[in-house]
Protein backbone atom coordinates (compact mmCIF):
# COMPACT_ATOMS: atom_id res chain seq x y z
CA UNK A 1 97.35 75.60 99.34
CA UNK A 2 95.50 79.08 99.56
CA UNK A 3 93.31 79.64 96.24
CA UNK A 4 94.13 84.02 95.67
CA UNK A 5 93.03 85.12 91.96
CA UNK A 6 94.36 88.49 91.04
CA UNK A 7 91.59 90.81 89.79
CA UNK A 8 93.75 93.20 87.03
CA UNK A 9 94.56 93.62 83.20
CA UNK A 10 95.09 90.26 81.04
CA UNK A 11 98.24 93.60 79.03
CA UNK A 12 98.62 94.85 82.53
CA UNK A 13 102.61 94.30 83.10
CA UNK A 14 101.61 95.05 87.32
CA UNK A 15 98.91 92.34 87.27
CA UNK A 16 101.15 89.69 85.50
CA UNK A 17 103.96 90.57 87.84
CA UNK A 18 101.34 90.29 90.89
CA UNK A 19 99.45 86.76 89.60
CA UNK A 20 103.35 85.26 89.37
CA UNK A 21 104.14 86.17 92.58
CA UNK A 22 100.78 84.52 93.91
CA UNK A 23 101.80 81.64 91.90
CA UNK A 24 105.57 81.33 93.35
CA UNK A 25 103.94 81.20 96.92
CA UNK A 26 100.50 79.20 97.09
CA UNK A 27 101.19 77.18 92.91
CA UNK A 28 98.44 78.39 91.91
CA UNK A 29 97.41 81.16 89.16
CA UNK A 30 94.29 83.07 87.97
CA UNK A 31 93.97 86.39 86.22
CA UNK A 32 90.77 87.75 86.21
CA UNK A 33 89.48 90.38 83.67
CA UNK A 34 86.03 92.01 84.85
CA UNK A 35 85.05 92.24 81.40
CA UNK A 36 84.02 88.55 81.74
CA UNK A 37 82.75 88.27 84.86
CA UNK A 38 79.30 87.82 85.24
CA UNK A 39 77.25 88.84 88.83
CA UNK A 40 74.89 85.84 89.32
CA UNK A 41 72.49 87.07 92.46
CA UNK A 42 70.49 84.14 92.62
CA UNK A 43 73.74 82.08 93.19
CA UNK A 44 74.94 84.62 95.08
CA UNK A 45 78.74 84.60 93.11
CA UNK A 46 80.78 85.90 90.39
CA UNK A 47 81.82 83.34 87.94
CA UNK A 48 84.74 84.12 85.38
CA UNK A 49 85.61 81.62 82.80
CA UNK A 50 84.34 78.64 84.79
CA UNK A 51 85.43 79.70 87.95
CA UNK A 52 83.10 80.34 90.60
CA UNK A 53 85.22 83.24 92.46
CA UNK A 54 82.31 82.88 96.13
CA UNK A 55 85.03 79.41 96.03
CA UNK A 56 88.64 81.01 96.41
CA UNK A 57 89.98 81.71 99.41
CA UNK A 58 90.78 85.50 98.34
CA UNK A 59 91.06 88.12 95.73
CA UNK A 60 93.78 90.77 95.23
CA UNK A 61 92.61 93.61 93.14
CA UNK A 62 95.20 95.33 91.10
CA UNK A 63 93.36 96.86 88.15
CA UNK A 64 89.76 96.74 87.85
CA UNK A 65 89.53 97.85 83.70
CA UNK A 66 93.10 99.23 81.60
CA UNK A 67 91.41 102.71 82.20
CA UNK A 68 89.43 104.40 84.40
CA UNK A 69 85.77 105.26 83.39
CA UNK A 70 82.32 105.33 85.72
CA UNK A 71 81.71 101.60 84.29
CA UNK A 72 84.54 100.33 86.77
CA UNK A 73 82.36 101.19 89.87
CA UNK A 74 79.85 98.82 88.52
CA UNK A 75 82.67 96.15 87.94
CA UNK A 76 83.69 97.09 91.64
CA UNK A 77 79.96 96.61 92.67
CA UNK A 78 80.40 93.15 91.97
CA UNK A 79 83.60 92.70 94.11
CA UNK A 80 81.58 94.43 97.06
CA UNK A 81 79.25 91.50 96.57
CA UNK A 82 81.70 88.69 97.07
CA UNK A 83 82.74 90.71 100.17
CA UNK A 84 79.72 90.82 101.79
CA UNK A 85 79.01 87.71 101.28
CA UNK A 86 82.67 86.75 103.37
CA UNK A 87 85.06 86.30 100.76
CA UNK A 88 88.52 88.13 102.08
CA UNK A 89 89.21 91.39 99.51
CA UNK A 90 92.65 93.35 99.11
CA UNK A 91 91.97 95.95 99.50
CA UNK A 92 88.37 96.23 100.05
CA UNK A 93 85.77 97.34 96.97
CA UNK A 94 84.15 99.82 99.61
CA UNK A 95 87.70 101.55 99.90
CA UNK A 96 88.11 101.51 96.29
CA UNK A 97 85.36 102.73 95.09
CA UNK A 98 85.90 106.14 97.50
CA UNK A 99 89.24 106.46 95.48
CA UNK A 100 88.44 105.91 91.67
CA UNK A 101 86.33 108.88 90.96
CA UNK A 102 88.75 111.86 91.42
CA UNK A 103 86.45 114.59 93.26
CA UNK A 104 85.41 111.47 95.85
CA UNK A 105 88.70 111.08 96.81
CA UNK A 106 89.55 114.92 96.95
CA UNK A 107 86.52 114.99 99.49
CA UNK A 108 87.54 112.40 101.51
CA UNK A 109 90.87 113.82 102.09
CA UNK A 110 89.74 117.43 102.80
CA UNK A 111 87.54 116.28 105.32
CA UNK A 112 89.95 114.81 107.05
CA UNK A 113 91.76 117.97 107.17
CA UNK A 114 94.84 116.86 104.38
CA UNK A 115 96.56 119.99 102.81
CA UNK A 116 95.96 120.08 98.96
CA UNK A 117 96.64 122.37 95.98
CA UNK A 118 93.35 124.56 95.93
CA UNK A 119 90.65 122.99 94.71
CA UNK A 120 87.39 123.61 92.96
CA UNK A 121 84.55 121.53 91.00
CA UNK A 122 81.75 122.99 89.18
CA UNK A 123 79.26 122.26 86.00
CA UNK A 124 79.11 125.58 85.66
CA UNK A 125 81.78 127.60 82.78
CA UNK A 126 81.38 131.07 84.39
CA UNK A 127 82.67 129.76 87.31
CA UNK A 128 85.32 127.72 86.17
CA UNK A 129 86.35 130.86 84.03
CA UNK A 130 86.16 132.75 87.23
CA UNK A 131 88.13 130.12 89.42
CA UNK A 132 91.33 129.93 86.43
CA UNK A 133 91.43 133.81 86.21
CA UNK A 134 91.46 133.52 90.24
CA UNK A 135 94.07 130.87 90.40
CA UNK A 136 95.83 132.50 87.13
CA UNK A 137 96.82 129.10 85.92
CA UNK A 138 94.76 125.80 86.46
CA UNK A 139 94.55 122.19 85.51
CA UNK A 140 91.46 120.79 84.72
CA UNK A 141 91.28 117.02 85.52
CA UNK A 142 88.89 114.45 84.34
CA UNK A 143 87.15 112.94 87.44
CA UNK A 144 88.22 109.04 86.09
CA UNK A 145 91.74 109.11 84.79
CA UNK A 146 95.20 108.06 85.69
CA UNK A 147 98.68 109.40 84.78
CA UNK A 148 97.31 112.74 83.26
CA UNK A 149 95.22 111.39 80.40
CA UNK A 150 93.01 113.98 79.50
CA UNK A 151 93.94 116.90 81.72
CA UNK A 152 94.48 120.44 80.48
CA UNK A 153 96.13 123.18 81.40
CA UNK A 154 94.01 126.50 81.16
CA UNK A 155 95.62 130.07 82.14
CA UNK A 156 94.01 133.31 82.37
CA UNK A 157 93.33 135.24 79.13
CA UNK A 158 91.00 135.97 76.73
CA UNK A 159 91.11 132.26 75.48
CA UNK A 160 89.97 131.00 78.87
CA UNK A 161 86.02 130.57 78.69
CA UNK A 162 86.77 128.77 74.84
CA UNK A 163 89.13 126.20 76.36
CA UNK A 164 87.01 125.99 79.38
CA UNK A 165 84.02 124.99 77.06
CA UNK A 166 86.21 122.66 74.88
CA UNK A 167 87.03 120.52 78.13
CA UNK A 168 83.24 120.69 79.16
CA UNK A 169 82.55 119.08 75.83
CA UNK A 170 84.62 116.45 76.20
CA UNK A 171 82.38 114.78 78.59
CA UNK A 172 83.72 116.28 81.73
CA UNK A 173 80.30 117.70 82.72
CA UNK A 174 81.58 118.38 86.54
CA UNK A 175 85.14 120.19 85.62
CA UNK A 176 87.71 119.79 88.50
CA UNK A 177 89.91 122.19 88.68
CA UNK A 178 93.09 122.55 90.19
CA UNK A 179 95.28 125.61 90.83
CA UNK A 180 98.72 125.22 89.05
CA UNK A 181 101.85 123.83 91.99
CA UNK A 182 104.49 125.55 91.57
CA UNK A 183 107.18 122.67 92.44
CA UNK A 184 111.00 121.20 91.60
CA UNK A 185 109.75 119.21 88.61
CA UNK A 186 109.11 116.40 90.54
CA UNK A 187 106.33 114.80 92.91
CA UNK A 188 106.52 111.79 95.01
CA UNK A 189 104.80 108.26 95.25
CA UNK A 190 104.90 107.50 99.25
CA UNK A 191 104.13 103.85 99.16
CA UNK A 192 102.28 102.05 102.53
CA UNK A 193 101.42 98.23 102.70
CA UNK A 194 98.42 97.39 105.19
CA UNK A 195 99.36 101.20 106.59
CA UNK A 196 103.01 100.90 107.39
CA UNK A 197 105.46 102.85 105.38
CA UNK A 198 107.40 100.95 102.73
CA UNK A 199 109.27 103.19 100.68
CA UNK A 200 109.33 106.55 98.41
CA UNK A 201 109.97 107.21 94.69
CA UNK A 202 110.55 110.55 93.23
CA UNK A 203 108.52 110.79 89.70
CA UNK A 204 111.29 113.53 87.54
CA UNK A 205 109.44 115.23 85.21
CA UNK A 206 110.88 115.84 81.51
CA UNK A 207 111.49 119.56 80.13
CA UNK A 208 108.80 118.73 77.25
CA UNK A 209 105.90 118.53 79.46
CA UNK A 210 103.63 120.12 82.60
CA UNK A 211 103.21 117.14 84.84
CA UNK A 212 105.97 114.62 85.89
CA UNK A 213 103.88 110.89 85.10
CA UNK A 214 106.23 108.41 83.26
CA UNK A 215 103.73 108.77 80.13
CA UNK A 216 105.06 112.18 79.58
CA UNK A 217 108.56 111.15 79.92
CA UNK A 218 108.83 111.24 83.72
CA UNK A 219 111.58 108.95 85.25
CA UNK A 220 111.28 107.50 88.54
CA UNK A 221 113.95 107.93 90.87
CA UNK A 222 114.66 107.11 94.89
CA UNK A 223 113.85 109.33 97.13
CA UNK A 224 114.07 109.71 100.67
CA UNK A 225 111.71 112.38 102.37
CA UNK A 226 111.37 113.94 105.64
CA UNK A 227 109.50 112.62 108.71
CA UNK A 228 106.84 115.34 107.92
CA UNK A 229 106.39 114.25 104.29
CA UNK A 230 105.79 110.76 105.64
CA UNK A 231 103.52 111.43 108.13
CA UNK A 232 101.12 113.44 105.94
CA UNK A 233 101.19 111.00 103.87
CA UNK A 234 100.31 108.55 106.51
CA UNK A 235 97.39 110.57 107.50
CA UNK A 236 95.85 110.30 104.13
CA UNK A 237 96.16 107.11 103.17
CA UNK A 238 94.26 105.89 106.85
CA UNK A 239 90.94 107.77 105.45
CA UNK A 240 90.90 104.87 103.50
CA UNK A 241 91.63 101.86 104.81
CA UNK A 242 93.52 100.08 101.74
CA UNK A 243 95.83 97.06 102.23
CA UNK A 244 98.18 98.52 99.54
CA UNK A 245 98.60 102.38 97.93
CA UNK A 246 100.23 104.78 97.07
CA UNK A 247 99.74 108.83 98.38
CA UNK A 248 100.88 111.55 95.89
CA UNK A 249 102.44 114.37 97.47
CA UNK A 250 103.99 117.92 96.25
CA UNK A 251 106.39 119.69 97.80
CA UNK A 252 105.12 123.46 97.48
CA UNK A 253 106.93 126.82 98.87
CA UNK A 254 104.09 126.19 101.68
CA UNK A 255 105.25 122.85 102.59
CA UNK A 256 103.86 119.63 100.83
CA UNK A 257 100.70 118.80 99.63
CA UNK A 258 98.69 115.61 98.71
CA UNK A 259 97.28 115.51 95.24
CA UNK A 260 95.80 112.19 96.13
CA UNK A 261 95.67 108.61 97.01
CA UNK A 262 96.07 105.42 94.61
CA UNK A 263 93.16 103.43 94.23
CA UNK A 264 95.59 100.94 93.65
CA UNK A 265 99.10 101.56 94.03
CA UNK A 266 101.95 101.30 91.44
CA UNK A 267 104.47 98.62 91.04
CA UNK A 268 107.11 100.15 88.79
CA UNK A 269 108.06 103.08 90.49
CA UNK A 270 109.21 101.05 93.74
CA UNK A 271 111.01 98.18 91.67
CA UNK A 272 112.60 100.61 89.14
CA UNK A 273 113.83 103.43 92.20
CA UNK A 274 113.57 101.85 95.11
CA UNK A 275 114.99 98.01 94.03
CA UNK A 276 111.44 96.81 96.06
CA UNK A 277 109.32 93.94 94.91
CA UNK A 278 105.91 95.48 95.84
CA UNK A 279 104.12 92.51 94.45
CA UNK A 280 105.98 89.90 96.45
CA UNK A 281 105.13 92.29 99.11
CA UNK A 282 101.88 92.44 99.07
CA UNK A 283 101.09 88.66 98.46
CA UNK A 284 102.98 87.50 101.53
CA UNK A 285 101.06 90.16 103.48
CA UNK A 286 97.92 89.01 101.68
CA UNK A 287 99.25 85.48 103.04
CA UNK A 288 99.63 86.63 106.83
CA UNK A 289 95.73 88.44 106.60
CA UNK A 290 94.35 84.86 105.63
CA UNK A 291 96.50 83.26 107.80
């Protein structure tokens, strides 16, 4: 019997969905929230609640804290510990970690040469004034966040430089900034497992609000793209190495475009469009890797 904790969110409905489907295959179950872990260096483990995690025979991380913030690099820090020290990650801390902050990720992809909505980062509020009256509409984007939380939406005008400073004072001292997509009211979640193409959900935005995510009344629906869709796609989510994810892509007037790639990949969208169990999934490939 393989020993596979699931690293995620004790609320998380994903990481209960993922620690039962561990359970149904190896019969046996262990959720583990960072926020108790403790790094012990001389050991040279991670213990959580008793456990001593150097012991298991893997870990599955599906949600390192219920959101993102700077603090979960440190919590993925750990992980990269028990990894190089031999115990078998999915998908790797040193993959992760590329992915959680939002302008890493948007650097790894344009250096591999992936086509994205134009793009800029600065501290600075002249320029970010200068890059919205450039772009004539722009969304400014925390660099830790998930499903839109605390992006903005910032169009040229004499308003611009006061919003500009009110997102600045937020705590988003390097602003990343986004030029508005024009699309159909709808991006798409192109879903790979260990790098081969599973499946694609649509995300349908609502008529109440700017981006499509199921927080702002978004509705996930199947969807089945083009070879050229899933191939870009493709492209981007190899940069990273990542047992399972997810690549957000736009379909623009000038073909589509990746916004970016899940740290982590979502659940929900497959099981609720596509009739996939992602979890399932990803444990028996987690099975065949430690096979």
């Amino acid at each position: 019997m393989k020993k596979i904790a699931v690293i995620g969110d004790p609320r998380g409905w994903s990481s209960q969905r993922l620690v039962e489907a561990v359970a149904r295959r190896t019969g046996f179950a262990l959720l583990v929230d960072m926020a108790e872990a403790r790094l012990d260096l001389t050991r040279g483990t991670v213990f959580f609640r008793g456990h001593d995690l150097s012991k298991l025979d893997g870990l599955i991380i599906k949600k390192i804290a219920p959101a993102y913030s700077p603090d979960i690099l440190d919590r993925l820090e750990m992980l990269r510990f028990l990894y190089g020290r031999g115990l078998p990650v999915f998908s790797k801390p040193c993959s992760i970690i590329k992915l959680v902050d939002r302008l890493s990720c948007t650097v790894g992809l344009r250096l591999g040469d992936i086509p994205m909505p134009e793009t800029t980062a600065t501290e600075s509020v002249a320029e970010a004034v200068a890059m919205v009256e450039s772009y004539g509409k722009a969304v400014f984007k925390p660099l830790f966040s998930t499903k839109a939380r605390g992006m903005t939406v910032i169009e040229a005008g004499p308003g611009a430089w006061t919003e500009v400073e009110v997102f600045k004072a937020r705590g988003n001292q390097v602003m990343y900034i986004q030029k508005f997509v024009n699309h159909a009211g709808r991006d798409l979640g192109v879903t790979f497992l260990g790098g081969e193409y599973v499946a694609t959900y649509a995300r349908q935005g609502s008529e109440d609000s700017w981006n499509t995510t199921t927080r702002s009344g978004g509705k996930y629906a199947a969807c089945e793209p083009g070879s050229e869709i899933i191939e870009l796609a493709r492209r981007a989510q190899a940069l990273f190495d990542l047992d399972f994810t997810c690549v957000d892509v736009v379909e623009t007037p000038d073909g589509p475009k990746v916004y970016e790639v899940s740290a982590f990949g979502g659940f929900r969208g497959l099981l609720e469009a596509n009739d996939i169990d992602a979890a399932g999934l990803f444990v028996e490939h987690v099975l065949r890797k430690l096979a």
